[in-house]
Structures are given as structure tokens and as C-alpha cells.
C-alpha atoms as a PDB file:
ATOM      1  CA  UNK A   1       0.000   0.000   0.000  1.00  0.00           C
ATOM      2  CA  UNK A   2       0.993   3.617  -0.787  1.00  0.00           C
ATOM      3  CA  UNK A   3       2.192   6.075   1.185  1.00  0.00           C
ATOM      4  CA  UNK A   4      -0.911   7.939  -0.339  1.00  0.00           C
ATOM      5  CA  UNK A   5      -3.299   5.712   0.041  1.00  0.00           C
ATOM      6  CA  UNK A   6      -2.475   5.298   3.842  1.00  0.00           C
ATOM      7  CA  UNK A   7      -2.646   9.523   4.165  1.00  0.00           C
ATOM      8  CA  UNK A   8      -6.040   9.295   2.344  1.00  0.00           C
ATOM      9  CA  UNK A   9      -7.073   6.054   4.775  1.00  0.00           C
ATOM     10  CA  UNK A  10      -5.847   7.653   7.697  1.00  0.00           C
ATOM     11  CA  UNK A  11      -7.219  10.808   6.926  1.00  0.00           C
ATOM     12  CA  UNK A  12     -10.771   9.527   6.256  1.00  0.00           C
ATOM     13  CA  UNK A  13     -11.113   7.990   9.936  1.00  0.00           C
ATOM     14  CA  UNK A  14     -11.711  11.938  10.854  1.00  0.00           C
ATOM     15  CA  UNK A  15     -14.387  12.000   8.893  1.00  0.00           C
ATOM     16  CA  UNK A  16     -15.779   8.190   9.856  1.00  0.00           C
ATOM     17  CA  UNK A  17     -15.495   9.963  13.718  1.00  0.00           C
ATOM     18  CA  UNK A  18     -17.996  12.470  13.429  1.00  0.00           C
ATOM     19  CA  UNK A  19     -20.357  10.739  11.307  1.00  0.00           C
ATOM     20  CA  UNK A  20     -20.348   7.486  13.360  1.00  0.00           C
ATOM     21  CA  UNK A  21     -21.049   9.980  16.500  1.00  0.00           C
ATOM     22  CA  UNK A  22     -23.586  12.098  15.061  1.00  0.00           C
ATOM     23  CA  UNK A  23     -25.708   9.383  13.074  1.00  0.00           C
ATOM     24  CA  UNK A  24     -25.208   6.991  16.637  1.00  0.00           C
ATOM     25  CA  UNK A  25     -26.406   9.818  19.099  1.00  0.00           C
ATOM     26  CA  UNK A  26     -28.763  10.538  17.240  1.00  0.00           C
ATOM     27  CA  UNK A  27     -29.792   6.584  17.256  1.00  0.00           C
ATOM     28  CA  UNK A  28     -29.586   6.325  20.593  1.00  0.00           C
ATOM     29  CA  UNK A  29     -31.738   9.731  21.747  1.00  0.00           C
ATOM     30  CA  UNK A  30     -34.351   9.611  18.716  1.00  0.00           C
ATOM     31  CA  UNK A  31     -36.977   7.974  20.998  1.00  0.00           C
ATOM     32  CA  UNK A  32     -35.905   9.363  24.440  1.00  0.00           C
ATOM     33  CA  UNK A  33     -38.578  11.575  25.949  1.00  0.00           C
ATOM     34  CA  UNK A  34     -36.320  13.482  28.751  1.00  0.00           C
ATOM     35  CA  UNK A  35     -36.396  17.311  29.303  1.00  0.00           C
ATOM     36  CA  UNK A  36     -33.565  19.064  29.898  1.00  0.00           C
ATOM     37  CA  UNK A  37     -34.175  19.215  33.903  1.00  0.00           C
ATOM     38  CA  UNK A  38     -35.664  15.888  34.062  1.00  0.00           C
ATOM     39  CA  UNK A  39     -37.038  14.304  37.081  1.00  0.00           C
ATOM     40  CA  UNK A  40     -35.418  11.043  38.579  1.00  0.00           C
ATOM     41  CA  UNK A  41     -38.479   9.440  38.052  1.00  0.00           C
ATOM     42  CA  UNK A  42     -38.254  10.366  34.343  1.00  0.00           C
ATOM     43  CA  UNK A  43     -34.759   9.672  34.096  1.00  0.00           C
ATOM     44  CA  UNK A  44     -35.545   5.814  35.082  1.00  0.00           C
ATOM     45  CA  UNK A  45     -38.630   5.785  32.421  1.00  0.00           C
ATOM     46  CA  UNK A  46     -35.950   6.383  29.975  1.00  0.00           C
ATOM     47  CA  UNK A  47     -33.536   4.574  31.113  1.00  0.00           C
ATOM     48  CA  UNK A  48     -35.800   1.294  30.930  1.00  0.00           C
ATOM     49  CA  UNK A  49     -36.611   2.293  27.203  1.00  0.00           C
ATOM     50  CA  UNK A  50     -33.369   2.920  26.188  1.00  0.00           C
ATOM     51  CA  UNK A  51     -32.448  -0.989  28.097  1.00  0.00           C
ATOM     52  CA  UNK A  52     -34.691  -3.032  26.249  1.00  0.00           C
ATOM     53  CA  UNK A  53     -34.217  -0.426  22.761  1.00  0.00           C
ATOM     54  CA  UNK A  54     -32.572  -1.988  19.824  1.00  0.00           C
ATOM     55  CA  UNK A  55     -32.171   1.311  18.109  1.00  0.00           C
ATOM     56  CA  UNK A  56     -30.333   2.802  21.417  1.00  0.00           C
ATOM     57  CA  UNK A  57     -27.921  -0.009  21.445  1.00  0.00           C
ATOM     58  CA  UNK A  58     -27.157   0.006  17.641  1.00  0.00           C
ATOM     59  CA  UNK A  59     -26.610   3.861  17.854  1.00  0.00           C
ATOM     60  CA  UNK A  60     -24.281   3.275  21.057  1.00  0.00           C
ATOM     61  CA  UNK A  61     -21.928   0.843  18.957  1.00  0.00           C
ATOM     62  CA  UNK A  62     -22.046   3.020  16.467  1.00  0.00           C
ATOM     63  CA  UNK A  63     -20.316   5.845  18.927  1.00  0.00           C
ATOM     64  CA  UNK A  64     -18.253   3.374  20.237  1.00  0.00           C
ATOM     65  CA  UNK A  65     -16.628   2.603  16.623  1.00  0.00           C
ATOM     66  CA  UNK A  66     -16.697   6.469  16.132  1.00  0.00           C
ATOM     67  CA  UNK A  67     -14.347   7.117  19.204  1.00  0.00           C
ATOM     68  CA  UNK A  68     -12.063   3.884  17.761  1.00  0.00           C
ATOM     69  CA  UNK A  69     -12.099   5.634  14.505  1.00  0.00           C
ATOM     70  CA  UNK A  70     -11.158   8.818  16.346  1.00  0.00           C
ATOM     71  CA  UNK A  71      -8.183   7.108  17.809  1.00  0.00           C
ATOM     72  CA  UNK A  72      -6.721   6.146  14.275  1.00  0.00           C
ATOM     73  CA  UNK A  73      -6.895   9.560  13.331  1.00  0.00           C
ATOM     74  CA  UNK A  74      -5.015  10.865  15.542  1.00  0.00           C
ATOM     75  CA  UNK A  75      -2.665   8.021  15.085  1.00  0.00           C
ATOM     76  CA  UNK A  76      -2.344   9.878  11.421  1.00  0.00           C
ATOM     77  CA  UNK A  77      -2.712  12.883  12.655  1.00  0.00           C
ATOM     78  CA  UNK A  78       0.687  12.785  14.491  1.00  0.00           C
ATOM     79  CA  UNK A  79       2.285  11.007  12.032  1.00  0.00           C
ATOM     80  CA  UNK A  80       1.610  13.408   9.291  1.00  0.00           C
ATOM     81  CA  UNK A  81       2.373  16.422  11.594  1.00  0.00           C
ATOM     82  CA  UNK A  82       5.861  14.810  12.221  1.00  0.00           C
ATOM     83  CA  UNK A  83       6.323  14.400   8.434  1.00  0.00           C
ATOM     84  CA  UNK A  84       5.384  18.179   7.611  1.00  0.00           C
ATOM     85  CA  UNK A  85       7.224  19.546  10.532  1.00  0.00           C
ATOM     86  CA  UNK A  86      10.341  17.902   9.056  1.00  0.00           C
ATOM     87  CA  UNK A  87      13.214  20.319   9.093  1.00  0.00           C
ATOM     88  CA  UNK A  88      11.333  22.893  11.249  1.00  0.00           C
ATOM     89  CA  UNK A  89      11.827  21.878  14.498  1.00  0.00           C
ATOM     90  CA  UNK A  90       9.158  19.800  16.639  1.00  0.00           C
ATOM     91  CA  UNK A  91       5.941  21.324  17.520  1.00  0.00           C
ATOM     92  CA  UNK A  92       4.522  22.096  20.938  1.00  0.00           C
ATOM     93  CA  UNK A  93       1.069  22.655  19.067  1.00  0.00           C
ATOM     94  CA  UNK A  94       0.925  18.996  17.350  1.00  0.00           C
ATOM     95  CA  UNK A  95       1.478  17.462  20.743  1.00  0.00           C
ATOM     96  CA  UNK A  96      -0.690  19.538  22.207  1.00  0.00           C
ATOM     97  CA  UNK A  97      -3.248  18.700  19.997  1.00  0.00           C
ATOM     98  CA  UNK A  98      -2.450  14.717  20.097  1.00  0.00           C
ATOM     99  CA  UNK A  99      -2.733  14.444  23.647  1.00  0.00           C
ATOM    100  CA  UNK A 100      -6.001  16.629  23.906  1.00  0.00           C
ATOM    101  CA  UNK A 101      -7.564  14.172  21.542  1.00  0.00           C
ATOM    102  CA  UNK A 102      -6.747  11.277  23.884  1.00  0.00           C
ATOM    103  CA  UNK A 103      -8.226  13.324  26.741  1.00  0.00           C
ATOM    104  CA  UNK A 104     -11.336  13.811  25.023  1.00  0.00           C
ATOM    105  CA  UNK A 105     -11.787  10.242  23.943  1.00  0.00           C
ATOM    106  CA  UNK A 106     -10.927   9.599  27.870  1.00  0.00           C
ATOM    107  CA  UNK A 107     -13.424  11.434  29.145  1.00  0.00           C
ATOM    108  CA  UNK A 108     -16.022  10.475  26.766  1.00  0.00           C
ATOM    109  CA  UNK A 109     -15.627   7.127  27.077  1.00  0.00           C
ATOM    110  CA  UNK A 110     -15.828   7.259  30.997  1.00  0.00           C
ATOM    111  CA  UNK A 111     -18.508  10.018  30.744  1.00  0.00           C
ATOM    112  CA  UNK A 112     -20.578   6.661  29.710  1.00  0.00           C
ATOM    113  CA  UNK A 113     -19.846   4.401  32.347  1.00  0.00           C
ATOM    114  CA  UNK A 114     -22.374   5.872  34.896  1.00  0.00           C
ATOM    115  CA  UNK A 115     -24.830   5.772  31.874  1.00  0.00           C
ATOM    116  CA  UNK A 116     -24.703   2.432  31.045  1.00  0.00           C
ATOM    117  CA  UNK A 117     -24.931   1.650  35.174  1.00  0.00           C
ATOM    118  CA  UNK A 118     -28.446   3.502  35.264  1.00  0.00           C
ATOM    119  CA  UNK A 119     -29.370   1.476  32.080  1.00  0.00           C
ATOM    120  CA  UNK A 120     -28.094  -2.029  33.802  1.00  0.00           C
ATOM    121  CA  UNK A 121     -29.688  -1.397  37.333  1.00  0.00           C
ATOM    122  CA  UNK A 122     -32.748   0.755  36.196  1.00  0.00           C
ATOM    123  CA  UNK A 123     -35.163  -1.670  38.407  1.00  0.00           C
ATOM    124  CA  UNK A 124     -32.515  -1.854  41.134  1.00  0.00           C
ATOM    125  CA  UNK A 125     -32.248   2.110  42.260  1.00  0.00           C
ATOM    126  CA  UNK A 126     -33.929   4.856  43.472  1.00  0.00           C
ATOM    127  CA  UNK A 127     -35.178   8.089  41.510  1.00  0.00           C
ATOM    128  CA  UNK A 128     -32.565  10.021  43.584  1.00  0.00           C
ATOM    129  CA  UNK A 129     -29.523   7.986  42.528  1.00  0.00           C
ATOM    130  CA  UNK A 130     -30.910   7.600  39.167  1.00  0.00           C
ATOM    131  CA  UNK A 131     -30.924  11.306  38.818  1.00  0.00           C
ATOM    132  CA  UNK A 132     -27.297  11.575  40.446  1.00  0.00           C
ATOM    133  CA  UNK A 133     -26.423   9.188  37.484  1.00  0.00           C
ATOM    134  CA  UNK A 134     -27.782  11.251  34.644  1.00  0.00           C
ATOM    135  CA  UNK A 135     -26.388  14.469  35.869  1.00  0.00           C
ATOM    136  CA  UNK A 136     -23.037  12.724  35.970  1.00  0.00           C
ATOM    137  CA  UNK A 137     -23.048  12.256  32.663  1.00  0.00           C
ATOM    138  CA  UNK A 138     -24.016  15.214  31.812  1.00  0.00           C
ATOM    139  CA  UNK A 139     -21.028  17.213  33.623  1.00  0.00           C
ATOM    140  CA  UNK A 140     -18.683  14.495  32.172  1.00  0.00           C
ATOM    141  CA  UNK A 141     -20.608  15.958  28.477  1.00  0.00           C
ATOM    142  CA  UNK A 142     -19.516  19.105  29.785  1.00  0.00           C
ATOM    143  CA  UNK A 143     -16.122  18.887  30.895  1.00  0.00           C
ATOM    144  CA  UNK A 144     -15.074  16.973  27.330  1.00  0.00           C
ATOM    145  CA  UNK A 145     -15.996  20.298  25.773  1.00  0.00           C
ATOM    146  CA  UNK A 146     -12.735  21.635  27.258  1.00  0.00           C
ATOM    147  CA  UNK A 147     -10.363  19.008  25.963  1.00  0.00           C
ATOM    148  CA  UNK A 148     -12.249  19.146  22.657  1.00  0.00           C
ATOM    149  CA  UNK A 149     -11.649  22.756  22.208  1.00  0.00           C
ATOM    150  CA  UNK A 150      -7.842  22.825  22.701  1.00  0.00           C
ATOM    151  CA  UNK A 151      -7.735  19.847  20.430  1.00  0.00           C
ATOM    152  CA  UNK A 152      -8.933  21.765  17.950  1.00  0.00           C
ATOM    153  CA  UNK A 153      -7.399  24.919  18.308  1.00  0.00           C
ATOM    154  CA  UNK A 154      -3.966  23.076  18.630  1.00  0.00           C
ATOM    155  CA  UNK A 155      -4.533  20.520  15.602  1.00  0.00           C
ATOM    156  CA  UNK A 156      -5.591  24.269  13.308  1.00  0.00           C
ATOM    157  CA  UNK A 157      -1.795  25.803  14.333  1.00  0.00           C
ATOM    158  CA  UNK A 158       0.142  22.386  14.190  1.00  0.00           C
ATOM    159  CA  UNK A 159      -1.963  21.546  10.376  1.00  0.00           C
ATOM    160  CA  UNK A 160      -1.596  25.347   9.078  1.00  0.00           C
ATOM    161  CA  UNK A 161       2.554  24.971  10.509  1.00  0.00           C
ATOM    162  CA  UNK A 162       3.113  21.884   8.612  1.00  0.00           C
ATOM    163  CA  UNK A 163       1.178  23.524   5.302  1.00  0.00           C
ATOM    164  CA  UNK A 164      -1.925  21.413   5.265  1.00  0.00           C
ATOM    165  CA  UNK A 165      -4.750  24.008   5.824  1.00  0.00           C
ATOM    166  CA  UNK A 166      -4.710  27.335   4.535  1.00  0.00           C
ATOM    167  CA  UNK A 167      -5.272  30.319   6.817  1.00  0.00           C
ATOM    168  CA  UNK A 168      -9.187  30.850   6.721  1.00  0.00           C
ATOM    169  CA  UNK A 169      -9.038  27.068   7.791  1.00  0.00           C
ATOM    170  CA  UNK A 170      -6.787  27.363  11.041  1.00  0.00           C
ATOM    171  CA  UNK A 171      -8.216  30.796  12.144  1.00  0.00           C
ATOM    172  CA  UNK A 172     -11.748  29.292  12.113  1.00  0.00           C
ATOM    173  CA  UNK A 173      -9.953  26.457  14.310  1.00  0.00           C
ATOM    174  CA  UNK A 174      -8.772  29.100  16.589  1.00  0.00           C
ATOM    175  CA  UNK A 175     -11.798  30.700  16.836  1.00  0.00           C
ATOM    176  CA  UNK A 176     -13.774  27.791  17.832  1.00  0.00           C
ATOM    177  CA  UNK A 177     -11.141  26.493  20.282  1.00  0.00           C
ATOM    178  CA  UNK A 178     -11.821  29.665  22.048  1.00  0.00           C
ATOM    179  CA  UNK A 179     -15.433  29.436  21.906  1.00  0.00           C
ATOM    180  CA  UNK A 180     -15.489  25.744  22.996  1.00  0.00           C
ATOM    181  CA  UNK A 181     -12.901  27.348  25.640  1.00  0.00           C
ATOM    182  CA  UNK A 182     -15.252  29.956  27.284  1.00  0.00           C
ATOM    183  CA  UNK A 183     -18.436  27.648  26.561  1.00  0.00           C
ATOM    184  CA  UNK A 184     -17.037  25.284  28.642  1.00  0.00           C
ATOM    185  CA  UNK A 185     -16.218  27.510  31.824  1.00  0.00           C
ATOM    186  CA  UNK A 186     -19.818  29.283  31.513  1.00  0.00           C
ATOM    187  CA  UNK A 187     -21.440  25.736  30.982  1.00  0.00           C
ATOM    188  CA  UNK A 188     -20.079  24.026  34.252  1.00  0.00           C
ATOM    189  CA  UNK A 189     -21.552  26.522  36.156  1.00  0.00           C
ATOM    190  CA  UNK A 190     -25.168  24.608  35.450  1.00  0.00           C
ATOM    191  CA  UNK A 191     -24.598  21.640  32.825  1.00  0.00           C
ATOM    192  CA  UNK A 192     -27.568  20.698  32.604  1.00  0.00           C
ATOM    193  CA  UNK A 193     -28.555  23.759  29.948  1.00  0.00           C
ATOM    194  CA  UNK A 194     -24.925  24.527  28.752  1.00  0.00           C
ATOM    195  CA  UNK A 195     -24.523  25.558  25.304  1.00  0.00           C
ATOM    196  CA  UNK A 196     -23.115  23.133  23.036  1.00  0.00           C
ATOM    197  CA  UNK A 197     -22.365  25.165  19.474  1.00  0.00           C
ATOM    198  CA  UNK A 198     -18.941  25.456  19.549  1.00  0.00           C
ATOM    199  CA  UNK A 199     -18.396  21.550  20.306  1.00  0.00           C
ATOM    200  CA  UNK A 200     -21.040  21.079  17.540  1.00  0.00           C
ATOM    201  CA  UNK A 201     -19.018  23.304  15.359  1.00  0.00           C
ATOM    202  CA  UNK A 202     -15.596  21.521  16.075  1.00  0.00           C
ATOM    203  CA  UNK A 203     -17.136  18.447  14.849  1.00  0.00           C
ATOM    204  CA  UNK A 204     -18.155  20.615  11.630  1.00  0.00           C
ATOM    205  CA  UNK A 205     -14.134  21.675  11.311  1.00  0.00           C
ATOM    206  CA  UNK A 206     -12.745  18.465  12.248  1.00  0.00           C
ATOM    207  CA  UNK A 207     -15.643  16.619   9.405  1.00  0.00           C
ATOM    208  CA  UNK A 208     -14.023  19.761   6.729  1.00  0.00           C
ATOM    209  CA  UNK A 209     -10.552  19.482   7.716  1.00  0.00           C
ATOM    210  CA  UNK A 210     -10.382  15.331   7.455  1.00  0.00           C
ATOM    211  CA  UNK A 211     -12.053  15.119   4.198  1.00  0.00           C
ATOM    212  CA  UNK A 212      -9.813  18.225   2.579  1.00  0.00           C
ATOM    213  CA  UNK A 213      -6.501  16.145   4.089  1.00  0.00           C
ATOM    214  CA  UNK A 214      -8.137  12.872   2.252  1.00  0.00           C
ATOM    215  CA  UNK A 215      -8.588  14.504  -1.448  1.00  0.00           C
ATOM    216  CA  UNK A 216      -5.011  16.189  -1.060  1.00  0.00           C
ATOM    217  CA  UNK A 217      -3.024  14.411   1.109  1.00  0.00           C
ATOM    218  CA  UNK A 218       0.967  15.109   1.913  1.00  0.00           C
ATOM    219  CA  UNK A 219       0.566  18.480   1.287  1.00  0.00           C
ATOM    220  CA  UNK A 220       2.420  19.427   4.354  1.00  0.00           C
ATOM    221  CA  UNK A 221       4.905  16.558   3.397  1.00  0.00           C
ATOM    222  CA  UNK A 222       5.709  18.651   0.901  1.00  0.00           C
ATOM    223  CA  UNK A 223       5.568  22.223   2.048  1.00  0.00           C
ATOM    224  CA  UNK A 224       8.041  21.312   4.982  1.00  0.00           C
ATOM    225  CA  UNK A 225      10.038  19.487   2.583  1.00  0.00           C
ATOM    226  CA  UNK A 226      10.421  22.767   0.344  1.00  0.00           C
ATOM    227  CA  UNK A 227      10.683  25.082   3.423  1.00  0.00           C
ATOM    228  CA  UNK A 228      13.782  23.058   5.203  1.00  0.00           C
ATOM    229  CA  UNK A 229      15.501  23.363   1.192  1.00  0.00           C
ATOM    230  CA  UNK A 230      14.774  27.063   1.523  1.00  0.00           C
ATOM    231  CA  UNK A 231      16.160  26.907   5.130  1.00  0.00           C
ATOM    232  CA  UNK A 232      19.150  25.551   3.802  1.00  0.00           C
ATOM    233  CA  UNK A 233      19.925  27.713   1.284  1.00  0.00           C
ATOM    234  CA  UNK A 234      19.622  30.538   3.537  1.00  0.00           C
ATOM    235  CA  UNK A 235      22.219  28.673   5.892  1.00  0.00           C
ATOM    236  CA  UNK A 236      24.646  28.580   3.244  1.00  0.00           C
ATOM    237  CA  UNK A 237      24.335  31.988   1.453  1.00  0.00           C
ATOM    238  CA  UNK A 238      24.803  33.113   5.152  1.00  0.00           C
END
């Protein structure tokens, strides 16, 4: 297999992340009938549908294989930020941005745990605890938002650095880091009716930036290959 074809594989997981999430969540809360403040005795209504629901559980594998997907990428992702940094010196923002992704997968992935508990002991626990349940995964929601936001932010510098997104690209990355940044802060404060746009939007920008790096891939391979040539010239005319 190519070089290529692995960028354009590796690149495509990116994409595969968001849909997987979007279409799955979307699975898995299509038939759910809780209000924003719900009660505890609501919360266990819905828990017991979403127990016995084959659309729930189809929709919560497909999040599961989303996150795995997610996990490749950024596999690619730091391998093709090494590549295109070539010559220029490592990058605080590509790491940054690597281990940001992990965090967020961490914390989404354990943001499910108490979930799936209200889900397996449903007929087993009070309204109370059931509530206490729901509303920890909902700050867990919450608190990804932060991770999420510097991942993006950091993977808009460390792409534009190594020459694989243009300027429009990593300032809207910027932007939204900030955003998902100051969301998050405000939205801890009462998680229950936090704002999600700018996580929603990062999801946009990530679903952009993966499919660009797919139909042109190496770009920054390229770029930093050409820019440590003009380095060297430099060095020598010096």
C-alpha cells in the first residue's frame, strides 16, 4: 500500500469519527422523551426504554466505533504532523493537539460508564440515585468540551505549521477552540442547559478538515520538505 493511500485512509477515519457519533447519538436519543431538567423518576422511564431499545444499542456501537475511529486519526494525525514539521523543528502545538484528543476520547468514554450503570440497574435504584447518574453524565458531556476545544485549536496551528490548511481554515480552528474554551467555563456553572455550538461546530471543522486532508493528502509533506531546502539555502548563502 501507498504512502498515499495510507494519508487518504488515515485521513478519512476523521471523517468516519464524526459521522459514526452524530448518526449513533442521534440513534440512541431519537426515541428518548427526557427534558432538559428531568425528574429522577423520568430519568428511570428512559432509562428502561433505552435498556430493552434496539435502536439505542445500535446507535451506542455506532459511537463506540466512532471514538475507535477517532483514535486512528489521531494516530495519522501525528504522524503526518511529524512528516510536515520535518526540518522545522518539533511542535509544541501537534502534541498539544495529540494528547487533547486522547483526553477527550478519555473522558467520553468514561462520561458513559455511569450511563450504562443507570441502564443495567434501572429496576434496582432509586429516583434520587438515578438522577445523580444522569447528571453525571451530563457534567462528564460538559467537561469533554474543554479538551475538545484545545484539540482543535492546537490541531488548526500544528496543520496550518506543517502547510496542510490554509489560513481561513486554522483561524476558524482558533476561533472555535476559544469558543469551545469559554463555553465550557460558563457551561459548568449549570450543565444541565450549557450551550453546546462550539463543540457542535468543532465536529463541523474536524468533518471539513479530514475530508480536505483525504482529497489532497501530503501536502504538508511537501511544504516542509520545500521550506527546510529554503532553510538551507539561507544557511549557506549566510
Amino acid at each position: 500500500m501507498s504512502a498515499t493511500v495510507r494519508d487518504r485512509l488515515g485521513a478519512v477515519t476523521g471523517a468516519a469519527f464524526v459521522v459514526l457519533v452524530m448518526v449513533g447519538n442521534e440513534m440512541a436519543t431519537a426515541d428518548s422523551g427526557q427534558s432538559a431538567h428531568p425528574t429522577g423518576d423520568q430519568v428511570l422511564r428512559d432509562a428502561a426504554h433505552r435498556a430493552s431499545s434496539a435502536s439505542v444499542a445500535a446507535g451506542t456501537a455506532l459511537e463506540v466505533l466512532g471514538f475507535a475511529a477517532f483514535l486512528v486519526f489521531l494516530g495519522y494525525l501525528a504522524e503526518v504532523l511529524r512528516r510536515g514539521a520535518a526540518g522545522r523543528g518539533g511542535s509544541i502545538a501537534a502534541g498539544t493537539g495529540i494528547v487533547a484528543g486522547a483526553v477527550m476520547v478519555a473522558v467520553k468514554l468514561g462520561s458513559a460508564a455511569p450511563i450504562m450503570a443507570l441502564w443495567v440497574d434501572h429496576g434496582a435504584i432509586s429516583p434520587q440515585l438515578a438522577l445523580v447518574l444522569n447528571d453525571l453524565g451530563a457534567v462528564a458531556f460538559v467537561i469533554s468540551w474543554l479538551p475538545s476545544a484545545i484539540f482543535v485549536a492546537a490541531a488548526a496551528a500544528a496543520l496550518h505549521r506543517a502547510g496542510l490548511v490554509g489560513r481561513p481554515t486554522a483561524y476558524c480552528g482558533f476561533v472555535l477552540g476559544a469558543a469551545g474554551l469559554v463555553l465550557t467555563i460558563i457551561g459548568i456553572q449549570d450543565p444541565l442547559s450549557a450551550n453546546p455550538q462550539a463543540f457542535l461546530l468543532g465536529l463541523l471543522w474536524l468533518l471539513v478538515v479530514s475530508v480536505r486532508l483525504a482529497i489532497r493528502p501530503g501536502t504538508g509533506t511537501s511544504a516542509g520538505q520545500a521550506s527546510g531546502r529554503a532553510d538551507a539555502r539561507v544557511t549557506v548563502s549566510a
